[in-house]
C-alpha atoms as a PDB file:
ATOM      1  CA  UNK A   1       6.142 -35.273  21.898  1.00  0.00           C
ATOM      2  CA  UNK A   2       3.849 -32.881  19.866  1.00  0.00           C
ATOM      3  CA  UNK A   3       3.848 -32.799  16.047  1.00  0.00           C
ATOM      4  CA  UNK A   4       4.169 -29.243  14.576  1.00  0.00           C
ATOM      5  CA  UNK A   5       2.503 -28.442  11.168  1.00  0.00           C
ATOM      6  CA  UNK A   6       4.710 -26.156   9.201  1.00  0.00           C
ATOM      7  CA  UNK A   7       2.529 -23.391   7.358  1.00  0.00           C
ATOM      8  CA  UNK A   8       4.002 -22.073   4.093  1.00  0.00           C
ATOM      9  CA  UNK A   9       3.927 -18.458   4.039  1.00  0.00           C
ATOM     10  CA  UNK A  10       5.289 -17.980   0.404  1.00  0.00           C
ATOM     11  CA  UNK A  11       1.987 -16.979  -0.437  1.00  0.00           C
ATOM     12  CA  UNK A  12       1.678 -13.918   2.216  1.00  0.00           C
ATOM     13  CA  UNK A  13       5.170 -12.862   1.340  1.00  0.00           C
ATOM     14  CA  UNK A  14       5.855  -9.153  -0.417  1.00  0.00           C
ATOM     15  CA  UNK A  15       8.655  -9.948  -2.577  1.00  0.00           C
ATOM     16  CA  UNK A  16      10.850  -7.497  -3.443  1.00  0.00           C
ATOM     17  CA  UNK A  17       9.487  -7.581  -7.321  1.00  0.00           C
ATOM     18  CA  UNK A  18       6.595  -6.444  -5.707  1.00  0.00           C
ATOM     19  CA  UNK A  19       8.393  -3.220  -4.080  1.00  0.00           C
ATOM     20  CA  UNK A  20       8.036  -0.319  -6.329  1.00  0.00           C
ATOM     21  CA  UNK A  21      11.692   1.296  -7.111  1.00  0.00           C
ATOM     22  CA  UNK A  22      14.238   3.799  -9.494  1.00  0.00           C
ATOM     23  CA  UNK A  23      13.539   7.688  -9.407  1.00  0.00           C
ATOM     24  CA  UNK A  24      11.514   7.556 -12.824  1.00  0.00           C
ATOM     25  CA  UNK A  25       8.728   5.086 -11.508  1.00  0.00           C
ATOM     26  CA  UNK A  26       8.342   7.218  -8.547  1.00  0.00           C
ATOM     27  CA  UNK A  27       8.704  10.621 -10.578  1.00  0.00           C
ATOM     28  CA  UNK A  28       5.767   9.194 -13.583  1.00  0.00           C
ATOM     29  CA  UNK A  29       3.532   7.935  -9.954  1.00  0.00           C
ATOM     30  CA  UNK A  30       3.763  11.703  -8.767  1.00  0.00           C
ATOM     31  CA  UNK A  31       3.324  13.148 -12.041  1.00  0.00           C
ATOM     32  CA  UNK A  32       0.314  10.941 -14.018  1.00  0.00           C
ATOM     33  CA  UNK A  33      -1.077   9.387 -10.584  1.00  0.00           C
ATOM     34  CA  UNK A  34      -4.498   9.726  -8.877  1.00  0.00           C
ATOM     35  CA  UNK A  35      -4.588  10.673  -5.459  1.00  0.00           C
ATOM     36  CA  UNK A  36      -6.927   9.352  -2.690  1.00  0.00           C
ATOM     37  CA  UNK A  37      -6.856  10.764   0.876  1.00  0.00           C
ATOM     38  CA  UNK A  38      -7.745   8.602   4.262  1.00  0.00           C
ATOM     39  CA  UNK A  39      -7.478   8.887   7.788  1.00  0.00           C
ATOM     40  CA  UNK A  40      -4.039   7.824   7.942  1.00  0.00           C
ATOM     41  CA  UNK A  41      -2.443   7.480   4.544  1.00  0.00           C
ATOM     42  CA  UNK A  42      -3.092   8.874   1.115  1.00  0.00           C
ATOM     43  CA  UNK A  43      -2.626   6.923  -2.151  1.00  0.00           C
ATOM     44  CA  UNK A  44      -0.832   7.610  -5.428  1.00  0.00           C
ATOM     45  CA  UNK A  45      -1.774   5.184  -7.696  1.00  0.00           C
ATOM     46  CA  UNK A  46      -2.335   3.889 -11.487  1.00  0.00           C
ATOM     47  CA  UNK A  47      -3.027   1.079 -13.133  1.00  0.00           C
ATOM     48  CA  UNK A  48       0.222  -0.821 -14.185  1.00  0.00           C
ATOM     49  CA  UNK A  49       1.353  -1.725 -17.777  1.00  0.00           C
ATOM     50  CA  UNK A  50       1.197  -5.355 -16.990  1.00  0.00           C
ATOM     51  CA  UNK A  51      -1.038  -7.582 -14.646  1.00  0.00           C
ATOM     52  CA  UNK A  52       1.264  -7.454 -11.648  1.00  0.00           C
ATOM     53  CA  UNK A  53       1.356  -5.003  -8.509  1.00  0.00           C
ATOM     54  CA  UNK A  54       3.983  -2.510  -7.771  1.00  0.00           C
ATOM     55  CA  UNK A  55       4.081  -0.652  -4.075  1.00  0.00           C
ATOM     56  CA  UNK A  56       6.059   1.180  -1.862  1.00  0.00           C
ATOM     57  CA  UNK A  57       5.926   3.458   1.281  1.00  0.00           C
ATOM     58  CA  UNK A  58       6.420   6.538   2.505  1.00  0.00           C
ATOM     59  CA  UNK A  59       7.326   8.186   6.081  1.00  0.00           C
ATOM     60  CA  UNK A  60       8.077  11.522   6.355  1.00  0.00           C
ATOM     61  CA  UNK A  61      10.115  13.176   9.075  1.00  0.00           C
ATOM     62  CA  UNK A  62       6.732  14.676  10.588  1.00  0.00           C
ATOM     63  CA  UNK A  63       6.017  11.363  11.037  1.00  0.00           C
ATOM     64  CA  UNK A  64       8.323  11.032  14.113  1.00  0.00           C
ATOM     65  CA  UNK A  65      11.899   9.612  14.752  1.00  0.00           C
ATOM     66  CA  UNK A  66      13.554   7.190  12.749  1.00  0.00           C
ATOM     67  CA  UNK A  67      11.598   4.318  15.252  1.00  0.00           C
ATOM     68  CA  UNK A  68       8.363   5.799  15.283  1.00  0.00           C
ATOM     69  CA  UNK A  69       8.309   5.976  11.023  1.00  0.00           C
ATOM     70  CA  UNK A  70       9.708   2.080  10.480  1.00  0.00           C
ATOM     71  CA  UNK A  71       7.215   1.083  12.936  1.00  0.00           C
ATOM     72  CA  UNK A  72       4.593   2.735  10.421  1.00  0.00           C
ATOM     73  CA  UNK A  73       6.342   1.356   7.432  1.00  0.00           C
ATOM     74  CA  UNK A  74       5.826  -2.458   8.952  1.00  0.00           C
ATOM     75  CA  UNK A  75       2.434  -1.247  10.137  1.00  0.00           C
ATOM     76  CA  UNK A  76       1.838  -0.940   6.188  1.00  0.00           C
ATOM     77  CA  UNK A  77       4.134  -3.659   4.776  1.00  0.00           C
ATOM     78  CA  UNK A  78       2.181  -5.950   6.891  1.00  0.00           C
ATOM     79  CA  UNK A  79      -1.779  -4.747   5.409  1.00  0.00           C
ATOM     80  CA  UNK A  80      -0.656  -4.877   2.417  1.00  0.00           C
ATOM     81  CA  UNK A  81       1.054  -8.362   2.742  1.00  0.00           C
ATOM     82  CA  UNK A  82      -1.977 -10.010   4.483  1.00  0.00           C
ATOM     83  CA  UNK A  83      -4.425  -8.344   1.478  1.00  0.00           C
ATOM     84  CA  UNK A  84      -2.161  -7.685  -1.383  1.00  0.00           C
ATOM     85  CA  UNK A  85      -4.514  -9.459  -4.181  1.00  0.00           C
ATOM     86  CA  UNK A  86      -6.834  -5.857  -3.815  1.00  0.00           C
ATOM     87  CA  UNK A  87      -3.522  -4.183  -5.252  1.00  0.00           C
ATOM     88  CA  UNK A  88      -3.150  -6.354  -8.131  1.00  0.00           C
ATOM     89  CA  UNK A  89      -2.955  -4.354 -11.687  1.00  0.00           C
ATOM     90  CA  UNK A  90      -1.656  -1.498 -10.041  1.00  0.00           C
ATOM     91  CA  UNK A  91       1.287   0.999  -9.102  1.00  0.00           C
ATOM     92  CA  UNK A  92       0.796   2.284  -6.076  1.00  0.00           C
ATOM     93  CA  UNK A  93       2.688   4.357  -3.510  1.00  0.00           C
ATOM     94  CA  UNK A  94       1.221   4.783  -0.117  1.00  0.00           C
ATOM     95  CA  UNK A  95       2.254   7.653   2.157  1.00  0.00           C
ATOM     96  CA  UNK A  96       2.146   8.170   6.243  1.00  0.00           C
ATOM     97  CA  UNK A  97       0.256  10.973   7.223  1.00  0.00           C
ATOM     98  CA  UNK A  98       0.936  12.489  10.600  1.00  0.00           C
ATOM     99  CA  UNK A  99      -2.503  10.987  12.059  1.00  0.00           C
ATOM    100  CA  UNK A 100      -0.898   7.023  11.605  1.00  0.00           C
ATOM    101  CA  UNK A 101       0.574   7.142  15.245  1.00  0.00           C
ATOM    102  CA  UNK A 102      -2.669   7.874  16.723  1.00  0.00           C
ATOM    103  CA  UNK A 103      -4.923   4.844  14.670  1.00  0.00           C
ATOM    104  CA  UNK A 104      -4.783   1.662  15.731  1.00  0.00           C
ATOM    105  CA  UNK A 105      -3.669  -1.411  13.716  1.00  0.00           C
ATOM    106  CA  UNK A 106      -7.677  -1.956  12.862  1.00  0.00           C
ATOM    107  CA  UNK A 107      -8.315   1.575  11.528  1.00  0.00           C
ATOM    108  CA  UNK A 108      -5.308   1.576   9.876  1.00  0.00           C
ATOM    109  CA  UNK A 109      -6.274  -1.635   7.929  1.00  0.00           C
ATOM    110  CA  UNK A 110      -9.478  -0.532   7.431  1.00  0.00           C
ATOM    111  CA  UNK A 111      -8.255   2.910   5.648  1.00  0.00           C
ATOM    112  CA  UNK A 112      -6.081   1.530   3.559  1.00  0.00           C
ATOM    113  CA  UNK A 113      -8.684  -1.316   2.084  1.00  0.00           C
ATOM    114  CA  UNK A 114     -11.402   1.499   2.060  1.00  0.00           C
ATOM    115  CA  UNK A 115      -9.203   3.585   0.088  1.00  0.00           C
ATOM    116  CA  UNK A 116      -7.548   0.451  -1.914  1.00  0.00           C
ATOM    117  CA  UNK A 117     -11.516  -0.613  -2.965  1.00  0.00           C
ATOM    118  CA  UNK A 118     -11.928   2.800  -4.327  1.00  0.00           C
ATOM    119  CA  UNK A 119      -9.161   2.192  -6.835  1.00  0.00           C
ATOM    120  CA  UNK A 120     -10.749  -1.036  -7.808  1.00  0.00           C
ATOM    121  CA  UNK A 121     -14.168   0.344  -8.279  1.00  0.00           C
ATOM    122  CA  UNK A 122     -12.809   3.538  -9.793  1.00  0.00           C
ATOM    123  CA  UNK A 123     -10.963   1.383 -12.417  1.00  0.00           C
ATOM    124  CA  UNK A 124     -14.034  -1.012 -13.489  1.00  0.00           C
ATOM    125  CA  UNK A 125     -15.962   1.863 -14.208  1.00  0.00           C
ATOM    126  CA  UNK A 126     -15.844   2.911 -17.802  1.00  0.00           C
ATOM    127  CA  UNK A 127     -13.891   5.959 -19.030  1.00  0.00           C
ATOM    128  CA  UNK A 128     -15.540   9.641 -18.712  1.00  0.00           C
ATOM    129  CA  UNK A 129     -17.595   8.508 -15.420  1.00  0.00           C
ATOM    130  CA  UNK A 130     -14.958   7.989 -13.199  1.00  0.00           C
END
């Protein structure tokens, strides 16, 4: 008989308090929010009132079907799941651009930490020389 370890994941989960939602989050993200363009996604994002992280996805119709555009959505749930510590202190929305059903899982990853960095760096930076 073989022992199996049990691994928690509770720590790699996206909880749903961590899922950005209501019409006047999104609306004040749109309207105050700084943009960042990659590859395959752009950004909308400022720093939140309070320490935590707030996120959610987009997937337009130009995106594809309804498969093709949840497949994108997990695409991004799951970067931002296995790296969600580089979106802590921040509201951020992150939207599909066509391009995401070309990239591979990789280059996806790699845009969205690239552009995720950026914040970070962008934030540290003191005010008038960002």
């Amino acid at each position: 008989m073989t022992d199996v370890t049990v691994i928690s994941m509770t720590a790699e989960t996206l909880k749903k308090t961590h899922i950005l939602s209501g019409r006047k989050d999104f609306e004040r993200l749109f309207r105050e929010g700084r943009r960042l363009y990659g590859n395959f996604v752009y950004f909308i994002s400022e720093p939140a009132p309070d320490s935590g992280m707030k996120i959610a996805f987009i997937c337009g119709r130009r995106i594809g079907n309804a498969v093709v555009r949840n497949r994108c959505k997990r695409l991004l749930r799951e970067v931002v799941r296995k790296n969600k510590t580089i979106f802590n202190g921040r509201h951020t929305l992150i939207i599909a651009l066509p391009t995401i059903t070309h990239g591979s899982y990789a280059a996806l990853c790699n845009d969205i930490l690239t552009l995720a960095q950026k914040f970070k760096t962008a934030s540290r930076e003191p005010a008038g020389l960002a």
